[in-house]
Protein backbone atom coordinates (compact mmCIF):
# COMPACT_ATOMS: atom_id res chain seq x y z
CA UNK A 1 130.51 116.80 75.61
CA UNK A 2 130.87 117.07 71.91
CA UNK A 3 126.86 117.36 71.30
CA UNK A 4 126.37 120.02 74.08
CA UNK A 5 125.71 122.43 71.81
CA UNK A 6 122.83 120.88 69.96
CA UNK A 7 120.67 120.89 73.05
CA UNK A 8 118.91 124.40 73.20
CA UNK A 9 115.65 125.79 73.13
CA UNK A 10 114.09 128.33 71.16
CA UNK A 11 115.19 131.15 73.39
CA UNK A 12 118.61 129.78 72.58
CA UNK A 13 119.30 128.47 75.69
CA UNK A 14 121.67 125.66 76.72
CA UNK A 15 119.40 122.54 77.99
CA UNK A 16 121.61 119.45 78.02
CA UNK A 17 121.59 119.30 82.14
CA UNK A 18 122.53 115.50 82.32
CA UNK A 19 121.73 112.00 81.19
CA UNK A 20 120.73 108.30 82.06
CA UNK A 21 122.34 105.15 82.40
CA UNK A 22 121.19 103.38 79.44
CA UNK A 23 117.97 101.39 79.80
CA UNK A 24 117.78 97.72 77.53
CA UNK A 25 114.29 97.65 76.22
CA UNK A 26 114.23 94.48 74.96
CA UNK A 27 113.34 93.42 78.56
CA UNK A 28 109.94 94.86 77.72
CA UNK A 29 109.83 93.02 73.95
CA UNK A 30 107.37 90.61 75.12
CA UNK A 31 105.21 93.32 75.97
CA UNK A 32 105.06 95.21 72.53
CA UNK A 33 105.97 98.30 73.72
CA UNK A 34 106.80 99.64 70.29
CA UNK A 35 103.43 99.06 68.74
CA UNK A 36 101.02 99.66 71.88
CA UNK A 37 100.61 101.64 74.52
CA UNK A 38 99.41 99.35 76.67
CA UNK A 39 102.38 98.46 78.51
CA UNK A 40 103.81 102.30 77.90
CA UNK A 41 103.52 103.27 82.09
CA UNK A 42 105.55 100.23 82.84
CA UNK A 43 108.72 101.22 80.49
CA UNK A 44 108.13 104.71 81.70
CA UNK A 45 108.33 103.59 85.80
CA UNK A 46 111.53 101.31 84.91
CA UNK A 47 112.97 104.63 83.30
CA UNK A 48 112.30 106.30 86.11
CA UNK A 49 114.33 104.14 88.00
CA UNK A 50 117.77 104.26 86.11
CA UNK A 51 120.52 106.62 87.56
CA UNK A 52 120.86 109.64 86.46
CA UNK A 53 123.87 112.10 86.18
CA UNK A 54 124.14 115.37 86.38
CA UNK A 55 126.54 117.09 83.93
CA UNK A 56 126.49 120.54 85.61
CA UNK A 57 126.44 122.00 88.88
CA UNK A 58 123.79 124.92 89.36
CA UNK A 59 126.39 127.58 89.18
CA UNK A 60 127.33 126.52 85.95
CA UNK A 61 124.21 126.35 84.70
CA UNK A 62 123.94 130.10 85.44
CA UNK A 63 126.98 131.18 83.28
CA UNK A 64 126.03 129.57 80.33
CA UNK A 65 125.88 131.56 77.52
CA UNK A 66 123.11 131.47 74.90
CA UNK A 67 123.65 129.84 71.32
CA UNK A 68 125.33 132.02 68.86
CA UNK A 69 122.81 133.15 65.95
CA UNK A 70 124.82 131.38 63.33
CA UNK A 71 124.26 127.83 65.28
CA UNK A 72 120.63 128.65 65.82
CA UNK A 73 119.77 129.82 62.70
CA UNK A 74 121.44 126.68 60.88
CA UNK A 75 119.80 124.44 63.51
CA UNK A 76 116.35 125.53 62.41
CA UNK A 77 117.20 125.88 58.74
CA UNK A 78 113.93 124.96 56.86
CA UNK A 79 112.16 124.31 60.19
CA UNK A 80 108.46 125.19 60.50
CA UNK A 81 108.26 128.15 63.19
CA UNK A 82 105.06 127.65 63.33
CA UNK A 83 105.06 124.15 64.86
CA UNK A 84 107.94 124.76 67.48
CA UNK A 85 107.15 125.11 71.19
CA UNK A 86 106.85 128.77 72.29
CA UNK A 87 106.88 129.71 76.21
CA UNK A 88 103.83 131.55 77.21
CA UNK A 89 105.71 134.93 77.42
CA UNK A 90 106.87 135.02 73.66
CA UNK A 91 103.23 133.73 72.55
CA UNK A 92 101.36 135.58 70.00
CA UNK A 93 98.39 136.56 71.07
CA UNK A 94 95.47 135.29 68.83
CA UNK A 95 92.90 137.93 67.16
């Protein structure tokens, strides 16, 4: 749990929920799945597949705190603003 803390949004909340079971992608090698899409849909239905885990039950997800400012503003150190993901609520609203 040592990277928990680098999951979070830009509302500074907690995100890391759970994980996969790793996937080997050279089984789709022969497919050139790093250098076209064509075969994309199939490595993305295999994915789909693998077991997940879930790190956290629901209450805990509800007493999570947010990120402290010092860990958010050093995470986006030198970030563009502009160019991050901003929920509809927190939008600016275009002249």
């Amino acid at each position: 749990m040592s990277y928990f803390e680098q999951y979070y949004n830009v509302e500074r909340e907690k995100t890391l929920r759970g994980y996969t079971r790793p996937l080997d992608l050279t089984d789709f090698d022969d497919m050139n799945w790093m250098t076209s899409d064509e075969h994309l849909e199939k490595v993305a239905t295999r994915f789909d597949r693998v077991s997940k885990i879930s790190l956290l039950t629901k209450k805990m997800i509800a007493r999570l705190s947010l990120l402290d400012e010092r860990s958010y503003g050093a995470g986006l150190f030198g970030a563009n603003r502009a160019g991050l993901y901003q929920p509809r609520a927190r939008r600016k609203k275009s002249k």
